[in-house]
C-alpha atoms as a PDB file:
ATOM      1  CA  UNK A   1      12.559   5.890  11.109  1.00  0.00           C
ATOM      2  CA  UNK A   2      13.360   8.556  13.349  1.00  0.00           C
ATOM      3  CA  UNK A   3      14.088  11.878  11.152  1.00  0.00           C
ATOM      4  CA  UNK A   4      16.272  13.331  13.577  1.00  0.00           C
ATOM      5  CA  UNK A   5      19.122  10.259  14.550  1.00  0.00           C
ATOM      6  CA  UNK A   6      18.437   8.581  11.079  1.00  0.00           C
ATOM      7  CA  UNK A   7      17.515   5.185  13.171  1.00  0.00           C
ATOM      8  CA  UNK A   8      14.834   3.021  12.165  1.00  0.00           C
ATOM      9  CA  UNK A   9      12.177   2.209  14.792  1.00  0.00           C
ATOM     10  CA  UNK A  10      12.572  -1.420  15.756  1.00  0.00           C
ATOM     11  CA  UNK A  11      10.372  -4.102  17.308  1.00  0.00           C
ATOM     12  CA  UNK A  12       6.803  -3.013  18.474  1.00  0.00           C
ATOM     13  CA  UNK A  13       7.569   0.654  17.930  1.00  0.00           C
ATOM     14  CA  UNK A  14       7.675  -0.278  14.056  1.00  0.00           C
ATOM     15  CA  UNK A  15       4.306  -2.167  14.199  1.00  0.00           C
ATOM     16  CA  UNK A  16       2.853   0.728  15.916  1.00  0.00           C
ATOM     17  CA  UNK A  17       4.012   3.732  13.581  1.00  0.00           C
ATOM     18  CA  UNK A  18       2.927   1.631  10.353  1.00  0.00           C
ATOM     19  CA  UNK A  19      -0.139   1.242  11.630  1.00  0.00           C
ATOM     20  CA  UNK A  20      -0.755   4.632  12.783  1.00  0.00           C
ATOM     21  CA  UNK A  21       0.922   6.330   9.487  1.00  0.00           C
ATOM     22  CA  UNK A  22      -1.189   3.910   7.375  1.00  0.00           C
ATOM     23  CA  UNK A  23      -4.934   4.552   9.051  1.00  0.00           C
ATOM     24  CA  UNK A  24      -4.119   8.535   9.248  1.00  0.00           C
ATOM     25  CA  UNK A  25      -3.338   9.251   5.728  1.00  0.00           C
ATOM     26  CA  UNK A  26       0.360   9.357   6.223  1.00  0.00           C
ATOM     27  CA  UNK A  27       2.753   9.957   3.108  1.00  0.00           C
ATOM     28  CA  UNK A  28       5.650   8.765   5.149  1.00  0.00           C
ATOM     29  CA  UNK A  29       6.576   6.269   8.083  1.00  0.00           C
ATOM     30  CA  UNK A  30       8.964   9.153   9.278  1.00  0.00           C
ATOM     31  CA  UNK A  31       8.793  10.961  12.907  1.00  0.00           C
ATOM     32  CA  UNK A  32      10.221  13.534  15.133  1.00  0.00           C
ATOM     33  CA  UNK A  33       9.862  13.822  18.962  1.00  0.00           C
ATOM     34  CA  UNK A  34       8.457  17.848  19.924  1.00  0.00           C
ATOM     35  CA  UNK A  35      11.425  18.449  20.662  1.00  0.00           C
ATOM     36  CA  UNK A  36      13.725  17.282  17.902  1.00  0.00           C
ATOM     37  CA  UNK A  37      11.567  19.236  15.311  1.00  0.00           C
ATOM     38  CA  UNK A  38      11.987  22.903  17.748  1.00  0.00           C
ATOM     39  CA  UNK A  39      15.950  21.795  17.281  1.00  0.00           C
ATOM     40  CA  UNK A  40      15.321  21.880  13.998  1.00  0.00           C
ATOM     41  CA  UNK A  41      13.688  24.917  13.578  1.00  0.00           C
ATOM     42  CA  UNK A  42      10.325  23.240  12.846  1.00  0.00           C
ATOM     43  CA  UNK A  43       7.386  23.640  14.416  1.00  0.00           C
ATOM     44  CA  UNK A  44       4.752  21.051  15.268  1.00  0.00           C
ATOM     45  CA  UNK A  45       1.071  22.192  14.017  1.00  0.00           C
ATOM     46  CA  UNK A  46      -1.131  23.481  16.684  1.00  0.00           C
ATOM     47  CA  UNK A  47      -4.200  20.453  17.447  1.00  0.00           C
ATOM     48  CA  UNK A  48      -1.885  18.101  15.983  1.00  0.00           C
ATOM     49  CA  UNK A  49      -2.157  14.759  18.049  1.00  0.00           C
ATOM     50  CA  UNK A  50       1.116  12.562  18.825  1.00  0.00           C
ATOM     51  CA  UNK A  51       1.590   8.821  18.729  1.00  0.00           C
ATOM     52  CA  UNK A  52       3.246   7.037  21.800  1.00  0.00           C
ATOM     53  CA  UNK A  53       6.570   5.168  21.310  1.00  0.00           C
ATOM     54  CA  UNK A  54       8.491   2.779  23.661  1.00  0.00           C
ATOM     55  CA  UNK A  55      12.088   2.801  24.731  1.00  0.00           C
ATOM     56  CA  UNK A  56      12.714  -0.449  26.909  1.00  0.00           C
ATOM     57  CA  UNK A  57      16.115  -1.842  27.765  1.00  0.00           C
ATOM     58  CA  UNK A  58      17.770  -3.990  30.567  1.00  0.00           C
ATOM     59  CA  UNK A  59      19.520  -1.425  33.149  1.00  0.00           C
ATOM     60  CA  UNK A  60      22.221  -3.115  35.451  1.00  0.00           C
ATOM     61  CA  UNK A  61      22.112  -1.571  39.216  1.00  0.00           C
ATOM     62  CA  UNK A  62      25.523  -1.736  40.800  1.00  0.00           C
ATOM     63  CA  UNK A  63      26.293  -3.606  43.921  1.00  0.00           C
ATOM     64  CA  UNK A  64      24.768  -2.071  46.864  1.00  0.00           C
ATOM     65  CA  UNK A  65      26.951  -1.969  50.470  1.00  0.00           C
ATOM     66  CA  UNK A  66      23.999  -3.178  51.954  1.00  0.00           C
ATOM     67  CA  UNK A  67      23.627  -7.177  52.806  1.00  0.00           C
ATOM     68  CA  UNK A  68      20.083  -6.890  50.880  1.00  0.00           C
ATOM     69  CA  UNK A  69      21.964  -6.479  47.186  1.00  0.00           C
ATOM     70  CA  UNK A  70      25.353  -8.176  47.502  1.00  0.00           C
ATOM     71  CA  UNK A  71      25.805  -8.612  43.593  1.00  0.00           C
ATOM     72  CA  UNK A  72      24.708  -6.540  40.353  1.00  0.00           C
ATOM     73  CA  UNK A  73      21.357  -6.884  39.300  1.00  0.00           C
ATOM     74  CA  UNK A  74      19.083  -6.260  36.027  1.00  0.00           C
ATOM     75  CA  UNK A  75      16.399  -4.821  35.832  1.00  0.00           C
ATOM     76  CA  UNK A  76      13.974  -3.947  33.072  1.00  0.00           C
ATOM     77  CA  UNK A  77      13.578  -0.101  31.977  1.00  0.00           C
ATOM     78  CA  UNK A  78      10.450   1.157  30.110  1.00  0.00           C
ATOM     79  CA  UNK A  79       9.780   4.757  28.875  1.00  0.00           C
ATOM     80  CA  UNK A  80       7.425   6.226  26.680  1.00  0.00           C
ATOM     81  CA  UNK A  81       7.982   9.251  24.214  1.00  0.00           C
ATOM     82  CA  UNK A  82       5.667  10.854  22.121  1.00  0.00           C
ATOM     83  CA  UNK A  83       6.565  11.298  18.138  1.00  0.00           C
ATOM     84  CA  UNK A  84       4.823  13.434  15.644  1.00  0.00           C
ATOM     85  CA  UNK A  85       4.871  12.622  11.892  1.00  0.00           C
ATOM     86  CA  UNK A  86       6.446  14.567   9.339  1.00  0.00           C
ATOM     87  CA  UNK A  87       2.791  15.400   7.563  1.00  0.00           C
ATOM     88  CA  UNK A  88       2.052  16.999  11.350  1.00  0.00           C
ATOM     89  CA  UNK A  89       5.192  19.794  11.513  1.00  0.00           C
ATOM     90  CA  UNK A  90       5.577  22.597   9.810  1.00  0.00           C
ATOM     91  CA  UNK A  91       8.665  24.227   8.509  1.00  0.00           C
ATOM     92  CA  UNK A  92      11.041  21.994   7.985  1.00  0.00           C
ATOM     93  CA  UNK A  93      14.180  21.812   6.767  1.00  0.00           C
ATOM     94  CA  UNK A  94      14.645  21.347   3.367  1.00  0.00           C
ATOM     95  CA  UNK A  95      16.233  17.906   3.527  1.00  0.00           C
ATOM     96  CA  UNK A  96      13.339  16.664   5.340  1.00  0.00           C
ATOM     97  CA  UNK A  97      10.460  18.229   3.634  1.00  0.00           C
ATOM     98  CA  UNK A  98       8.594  16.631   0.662  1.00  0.00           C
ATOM     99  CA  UNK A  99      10.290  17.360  -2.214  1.00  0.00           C
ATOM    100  CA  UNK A 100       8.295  19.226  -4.635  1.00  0.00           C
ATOM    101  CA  UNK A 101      10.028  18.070  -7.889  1.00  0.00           C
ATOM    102  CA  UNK A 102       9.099  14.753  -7.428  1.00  0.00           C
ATOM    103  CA  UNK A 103       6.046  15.056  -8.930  1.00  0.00           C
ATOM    104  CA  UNK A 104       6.891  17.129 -12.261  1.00  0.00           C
ATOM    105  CA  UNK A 105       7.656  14.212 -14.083  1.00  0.00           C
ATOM    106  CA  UNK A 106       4.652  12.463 -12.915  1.00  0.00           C
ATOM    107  CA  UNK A 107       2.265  12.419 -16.028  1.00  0.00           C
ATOM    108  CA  UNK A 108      -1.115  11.867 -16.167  1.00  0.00           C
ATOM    109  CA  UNK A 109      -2.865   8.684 -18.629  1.00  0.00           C
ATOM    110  CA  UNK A 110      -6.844  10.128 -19.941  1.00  0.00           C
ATOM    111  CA  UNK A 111      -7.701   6.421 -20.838  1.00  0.00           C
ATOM    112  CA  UNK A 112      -7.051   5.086 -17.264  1.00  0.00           C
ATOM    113  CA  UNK A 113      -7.910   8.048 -15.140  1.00  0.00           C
ATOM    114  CA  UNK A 114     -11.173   7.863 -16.779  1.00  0.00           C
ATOM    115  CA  UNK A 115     -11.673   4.240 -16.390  1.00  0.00           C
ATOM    116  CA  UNK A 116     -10.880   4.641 -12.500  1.00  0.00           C
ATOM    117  CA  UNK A 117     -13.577   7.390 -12.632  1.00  0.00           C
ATOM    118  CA  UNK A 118     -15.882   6.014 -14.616  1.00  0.00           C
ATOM    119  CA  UNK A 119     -16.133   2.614 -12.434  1.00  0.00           C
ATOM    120  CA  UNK A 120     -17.589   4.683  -9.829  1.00  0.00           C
ATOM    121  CA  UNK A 121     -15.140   3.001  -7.388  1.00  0.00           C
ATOM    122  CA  UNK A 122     -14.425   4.742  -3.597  1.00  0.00           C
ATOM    123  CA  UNK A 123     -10.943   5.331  -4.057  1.00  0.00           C
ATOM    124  CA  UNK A 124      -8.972   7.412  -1.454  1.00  0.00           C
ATOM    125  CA  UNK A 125      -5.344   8.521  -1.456  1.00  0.00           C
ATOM    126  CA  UNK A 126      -2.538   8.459   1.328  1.00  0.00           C
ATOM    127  CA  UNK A 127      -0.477   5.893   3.370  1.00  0.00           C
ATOM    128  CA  UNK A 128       1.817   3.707   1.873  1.00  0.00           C
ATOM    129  CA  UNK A 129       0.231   0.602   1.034  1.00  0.00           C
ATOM    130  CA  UNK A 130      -1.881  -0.109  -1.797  1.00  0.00           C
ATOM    131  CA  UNK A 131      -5.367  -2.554  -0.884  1.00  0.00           C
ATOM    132  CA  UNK A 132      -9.041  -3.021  -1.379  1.00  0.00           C
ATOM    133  CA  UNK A 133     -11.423  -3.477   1.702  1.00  0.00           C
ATOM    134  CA  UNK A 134     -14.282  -5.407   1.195  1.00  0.00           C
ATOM    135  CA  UNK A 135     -15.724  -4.632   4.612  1.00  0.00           C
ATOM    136  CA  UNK A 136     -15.795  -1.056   3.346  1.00  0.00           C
ATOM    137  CA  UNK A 137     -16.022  -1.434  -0.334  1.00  0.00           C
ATOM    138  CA  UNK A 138     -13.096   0.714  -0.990  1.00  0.00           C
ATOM    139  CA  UNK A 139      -9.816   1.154  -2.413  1.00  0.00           C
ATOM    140  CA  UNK A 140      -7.141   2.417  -0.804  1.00  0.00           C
ATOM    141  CA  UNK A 141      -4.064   3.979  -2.787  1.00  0.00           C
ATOM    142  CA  UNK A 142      -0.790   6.025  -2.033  1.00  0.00           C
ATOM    143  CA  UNK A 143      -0.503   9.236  -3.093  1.00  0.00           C
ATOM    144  CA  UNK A 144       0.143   9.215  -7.009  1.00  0.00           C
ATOM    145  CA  UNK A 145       3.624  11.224  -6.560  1.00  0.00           C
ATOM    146  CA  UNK A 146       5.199   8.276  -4.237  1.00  0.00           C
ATOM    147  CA  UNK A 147       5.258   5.473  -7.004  1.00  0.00           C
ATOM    148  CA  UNK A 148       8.301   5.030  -9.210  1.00  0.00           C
ATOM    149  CA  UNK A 149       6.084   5.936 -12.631  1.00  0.00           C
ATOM    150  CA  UNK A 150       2.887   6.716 -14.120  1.00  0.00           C
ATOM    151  CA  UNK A 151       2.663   2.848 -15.045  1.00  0.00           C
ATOM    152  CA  UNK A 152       3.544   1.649 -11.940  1.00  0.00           C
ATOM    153  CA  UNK A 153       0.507   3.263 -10.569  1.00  0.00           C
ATOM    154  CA  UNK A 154      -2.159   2.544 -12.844  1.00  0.00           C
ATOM    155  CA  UNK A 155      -1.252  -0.713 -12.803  1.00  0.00           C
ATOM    156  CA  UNK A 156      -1.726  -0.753  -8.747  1.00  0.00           C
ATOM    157  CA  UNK A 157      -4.905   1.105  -9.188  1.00  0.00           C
ATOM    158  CA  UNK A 158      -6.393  -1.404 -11.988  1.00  0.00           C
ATOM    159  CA  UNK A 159      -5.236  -4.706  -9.753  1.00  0.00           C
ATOM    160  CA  UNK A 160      -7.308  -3.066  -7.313  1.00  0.00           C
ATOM    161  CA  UNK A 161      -9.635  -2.394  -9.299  1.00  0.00           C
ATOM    162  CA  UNK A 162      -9.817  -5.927 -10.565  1.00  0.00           C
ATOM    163  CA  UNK A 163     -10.192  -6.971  -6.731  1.00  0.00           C
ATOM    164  CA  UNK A 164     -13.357  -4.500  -6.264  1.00  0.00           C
ATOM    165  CA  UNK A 165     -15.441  -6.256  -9.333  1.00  0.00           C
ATOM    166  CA  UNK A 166     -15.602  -9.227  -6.790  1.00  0.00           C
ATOM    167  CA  UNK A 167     -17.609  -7.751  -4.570  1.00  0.00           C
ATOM    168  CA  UNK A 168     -20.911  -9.422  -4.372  1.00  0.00           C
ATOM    169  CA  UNK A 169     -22.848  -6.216  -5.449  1.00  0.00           C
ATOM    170  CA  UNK A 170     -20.834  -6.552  -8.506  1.00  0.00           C
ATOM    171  CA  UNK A 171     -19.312 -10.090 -10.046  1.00  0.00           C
ATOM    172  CA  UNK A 172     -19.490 -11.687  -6.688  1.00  0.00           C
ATOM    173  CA  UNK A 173     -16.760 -13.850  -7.153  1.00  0.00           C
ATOM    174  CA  UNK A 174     -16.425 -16.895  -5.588  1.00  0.00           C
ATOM    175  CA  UNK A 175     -13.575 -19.079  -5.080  1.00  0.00           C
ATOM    176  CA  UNK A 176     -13.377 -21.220  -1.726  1.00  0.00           C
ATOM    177  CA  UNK A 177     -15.383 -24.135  -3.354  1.00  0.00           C
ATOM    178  CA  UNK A 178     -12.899 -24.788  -6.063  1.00  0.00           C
ATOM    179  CA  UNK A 179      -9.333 -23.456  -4.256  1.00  0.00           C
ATOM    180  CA  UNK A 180      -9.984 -24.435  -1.204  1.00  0.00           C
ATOM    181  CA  UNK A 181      -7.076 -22.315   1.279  1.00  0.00           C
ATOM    182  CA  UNK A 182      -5.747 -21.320  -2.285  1.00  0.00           C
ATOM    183  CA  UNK A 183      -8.331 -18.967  -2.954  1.00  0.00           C
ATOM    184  CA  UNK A 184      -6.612 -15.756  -1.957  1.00  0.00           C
ATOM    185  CA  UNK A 185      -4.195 -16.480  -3.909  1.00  0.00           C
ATOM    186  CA  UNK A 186      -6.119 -17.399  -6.828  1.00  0.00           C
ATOM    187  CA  UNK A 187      -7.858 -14.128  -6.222  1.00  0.00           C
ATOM    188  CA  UNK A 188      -4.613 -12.289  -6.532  1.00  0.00           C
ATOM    189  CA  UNK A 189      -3.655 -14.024  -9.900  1.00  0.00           C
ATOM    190  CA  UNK A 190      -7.066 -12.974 -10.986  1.00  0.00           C
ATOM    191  CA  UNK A 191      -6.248  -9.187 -10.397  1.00  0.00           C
ATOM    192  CA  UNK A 192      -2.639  -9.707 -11.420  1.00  0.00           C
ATOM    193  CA  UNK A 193      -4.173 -10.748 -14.863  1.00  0.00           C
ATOM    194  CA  UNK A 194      -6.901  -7.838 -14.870  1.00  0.00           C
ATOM    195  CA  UNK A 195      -4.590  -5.404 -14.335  1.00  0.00           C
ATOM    196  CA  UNK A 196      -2.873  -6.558 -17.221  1.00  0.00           C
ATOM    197  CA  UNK A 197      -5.577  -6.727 -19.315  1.00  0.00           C
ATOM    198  CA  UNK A 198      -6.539  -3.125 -18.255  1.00  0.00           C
ATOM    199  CA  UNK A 199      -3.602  -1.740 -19.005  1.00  0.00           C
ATOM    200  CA  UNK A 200      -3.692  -2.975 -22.583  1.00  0.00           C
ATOM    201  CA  UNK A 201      -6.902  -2.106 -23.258  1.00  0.00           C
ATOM    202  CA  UNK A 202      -5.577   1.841 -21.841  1.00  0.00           C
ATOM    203  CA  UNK A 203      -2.996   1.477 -24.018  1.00  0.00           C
ATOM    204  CA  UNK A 204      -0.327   1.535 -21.184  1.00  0.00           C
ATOM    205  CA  UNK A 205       2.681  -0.125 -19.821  1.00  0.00           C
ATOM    206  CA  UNK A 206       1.850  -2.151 -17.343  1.00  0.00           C
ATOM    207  CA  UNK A 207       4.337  -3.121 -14.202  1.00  0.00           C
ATOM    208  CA  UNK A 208       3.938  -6.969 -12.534  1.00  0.00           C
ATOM    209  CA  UNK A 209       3.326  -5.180  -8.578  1.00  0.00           C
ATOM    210  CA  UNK A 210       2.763  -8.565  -6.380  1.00  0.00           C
ATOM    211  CA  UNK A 211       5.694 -10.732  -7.679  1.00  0.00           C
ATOM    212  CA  UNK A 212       5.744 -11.967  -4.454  1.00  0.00           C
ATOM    213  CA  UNK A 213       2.839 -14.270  -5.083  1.00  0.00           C
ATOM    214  CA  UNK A 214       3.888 -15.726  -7.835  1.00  0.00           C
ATOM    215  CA  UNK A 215       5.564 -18.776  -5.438  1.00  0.00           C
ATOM    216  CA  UNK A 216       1.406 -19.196  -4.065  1.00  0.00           C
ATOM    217  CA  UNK A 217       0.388 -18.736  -8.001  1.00  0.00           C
ATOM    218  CA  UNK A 218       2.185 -21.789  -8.999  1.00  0.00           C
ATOM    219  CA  UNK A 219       1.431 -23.878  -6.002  1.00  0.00           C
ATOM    220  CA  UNK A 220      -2.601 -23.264  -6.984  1.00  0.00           C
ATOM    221  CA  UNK A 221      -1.473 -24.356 -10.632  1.00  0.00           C
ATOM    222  CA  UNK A 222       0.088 -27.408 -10.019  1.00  0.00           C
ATOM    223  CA  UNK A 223      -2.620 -28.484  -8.297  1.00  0.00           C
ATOM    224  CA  UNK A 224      -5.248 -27.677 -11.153  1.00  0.00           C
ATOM    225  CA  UNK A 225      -3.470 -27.402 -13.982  1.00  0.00           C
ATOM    226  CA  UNK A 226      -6.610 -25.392 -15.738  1.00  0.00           C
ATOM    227  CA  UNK A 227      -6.228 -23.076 -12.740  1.00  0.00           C
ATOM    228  CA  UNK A 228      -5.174 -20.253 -15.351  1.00  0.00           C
ATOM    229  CA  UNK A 229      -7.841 -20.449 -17.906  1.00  0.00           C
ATOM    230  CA  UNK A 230     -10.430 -19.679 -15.015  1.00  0.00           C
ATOM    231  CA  UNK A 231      -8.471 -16.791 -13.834  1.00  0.00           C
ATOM    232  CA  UNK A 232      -7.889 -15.618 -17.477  1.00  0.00           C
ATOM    233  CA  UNK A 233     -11.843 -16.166 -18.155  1.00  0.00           C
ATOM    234  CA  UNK A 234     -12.506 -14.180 -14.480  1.00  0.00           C
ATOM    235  CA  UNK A 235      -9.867 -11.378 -15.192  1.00  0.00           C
ATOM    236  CA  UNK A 236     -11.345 -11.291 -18.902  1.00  0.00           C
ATOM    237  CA  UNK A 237     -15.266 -11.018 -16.961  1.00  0.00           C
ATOM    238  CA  UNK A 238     -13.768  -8.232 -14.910  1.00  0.00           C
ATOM    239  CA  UNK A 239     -12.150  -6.391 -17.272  1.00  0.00           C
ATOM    240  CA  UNK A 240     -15.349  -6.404 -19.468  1.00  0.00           C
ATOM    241  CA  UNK A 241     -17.480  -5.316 -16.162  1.00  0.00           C
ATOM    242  CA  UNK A 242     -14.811  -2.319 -16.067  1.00  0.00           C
ATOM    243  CA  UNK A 243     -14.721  -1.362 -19.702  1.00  0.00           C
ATOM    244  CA  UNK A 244     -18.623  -1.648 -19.770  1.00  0.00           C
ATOM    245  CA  UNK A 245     -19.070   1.671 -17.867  1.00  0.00           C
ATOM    246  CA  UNK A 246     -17.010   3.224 -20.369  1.00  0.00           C
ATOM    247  CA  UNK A 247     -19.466   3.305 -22.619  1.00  0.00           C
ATOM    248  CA  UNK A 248     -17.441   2.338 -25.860  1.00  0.00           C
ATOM    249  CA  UNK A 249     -14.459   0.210 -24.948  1.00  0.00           C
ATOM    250  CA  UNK A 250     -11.090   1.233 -26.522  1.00  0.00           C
ATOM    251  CA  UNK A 251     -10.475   0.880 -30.162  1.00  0.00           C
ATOM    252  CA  UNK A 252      -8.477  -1.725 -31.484  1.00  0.00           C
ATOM    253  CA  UNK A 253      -5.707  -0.909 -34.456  1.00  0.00           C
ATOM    254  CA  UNK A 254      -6.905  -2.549 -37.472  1.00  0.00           C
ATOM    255  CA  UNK A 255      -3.863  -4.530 -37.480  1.00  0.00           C
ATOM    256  CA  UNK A 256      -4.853  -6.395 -34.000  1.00  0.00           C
ATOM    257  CA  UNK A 257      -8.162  -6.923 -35.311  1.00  0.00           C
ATOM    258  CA  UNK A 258      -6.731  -8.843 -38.390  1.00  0.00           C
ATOM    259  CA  UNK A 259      -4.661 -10.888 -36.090  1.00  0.00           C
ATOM    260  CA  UNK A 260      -7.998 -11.504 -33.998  1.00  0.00           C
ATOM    261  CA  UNK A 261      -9.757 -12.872 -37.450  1.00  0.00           C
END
């Protein structure tokens, strides 16, 4: 959105700020023309590079006296501006600057910081969206202070981390032979369980983050119905992989073991 009208960016404009806010780092999809932000008081860091937006509409051109434009006519109008993100100016107001109390209540979990550590994972912060790249063989989060909770991150961070044991350098999972089309989401179910399982084993509440899949989990289950005993046995192989580098994986109460026997 535009921080100055309060409008959201619409049609390309909105494809084109994602994208650039997600492959520069940015905590926000939020923007301000030079201008706006010197109205504001605000100044736009020196060096800082801005991203192009487009403002197109139909204009109507009255009637001319003329033989050569006896009637109205349309015609298409296209203008370019150039925004800078929020992360780029400096001094802003206090409504629009990051708040700084967000993150107080933010608390930091040992068990699955040090698993994240300990995996020996690339994982970089900033953006908005939460991913693994295989091309690149790294994970991708948002800044810790942007989610909701403590367990709604680590339980991002472990599905992801679930995804990156499939690497081929790692468990080299693979799925096309036996889901066919279905094996993304199969993979997602997979990481969807692992994240579970890693947050148990950290001793944390866990948060289900891709609910949206859940209509592509149970179209891969009806079609095998032992479709969630292999992603069970692959989430369980992952989350061993993962716990593995630990060293010692996390004790168990006595009264879970006794359960177990």
């Amino acid at each position: 959105m535009n921080a100055g009208s309060r409008r959201p960016y619409r049609g390309v404009n909105r494809v084109l700020l994602t994208l650039e806010a997600q492959l520069r780092g940015f905590g926000r999809n939020t923007w301000l023309t030079y201008r706006q932000a010197a109205e504001l008081g605000a100044q736009v860091r020196g060096g800082e590079r801005g991203t192009t937006v487009v403002f197109y509409k139909l204009h109507e051109l009255p009637a001319g006296e003329s033989e050569d434009r006896p009637e109205p006519r349309v015609v298409p109008l296209l203008r370019s501006f150039t925004v800078f993100n929020l992360a780029q100016i400096d001094q802003l107001p206090e409504r629009l600057a990051q708040s700084s109390g967000e993150a107080a209540a933010w608390v930091r979990e040992l068990a699955p910081e040090k698993l994240l550590a300990d995996s020996g994972a690339r994982i970089e912060h900033g953006g908005f969206a939460a991913f693994y790249e295989p091309a690149e063989n790294r994970i991708q989060l948002p800044e810790r202070e942007l989610f909701a909770d403590a367990g709604s991150y680590y339980s991002t961070a472990l599905h992801e981390l679930t995804h990156w044991t499939g690497h081929p350098e790692r468990l080299g999972r693979q799925l096309g032979r036996r889901f066919g089309e279905r094996a993304y989401a199969m993979e997602e179910l997979i990481a969807e369980i692992g994240s579970a399982f890693l947050c148990a084993a950290c001793r944390i509440d866990g948060r289900l983050q891709h609910a949206a899949y859940v209509a592509d989990w149970i179209q891969v289950l009806e079609r095998d119905k032992r479709a969630v005993f292999a992603a069970a046995a692959m989430a369980q192989r992952a989350a061993d992989y993962l716990e593995a580098k630990l060293g010692t994986p996390p004790a168990v109460p006595a009264e879970l073991e006794e359960e177990a026997a």
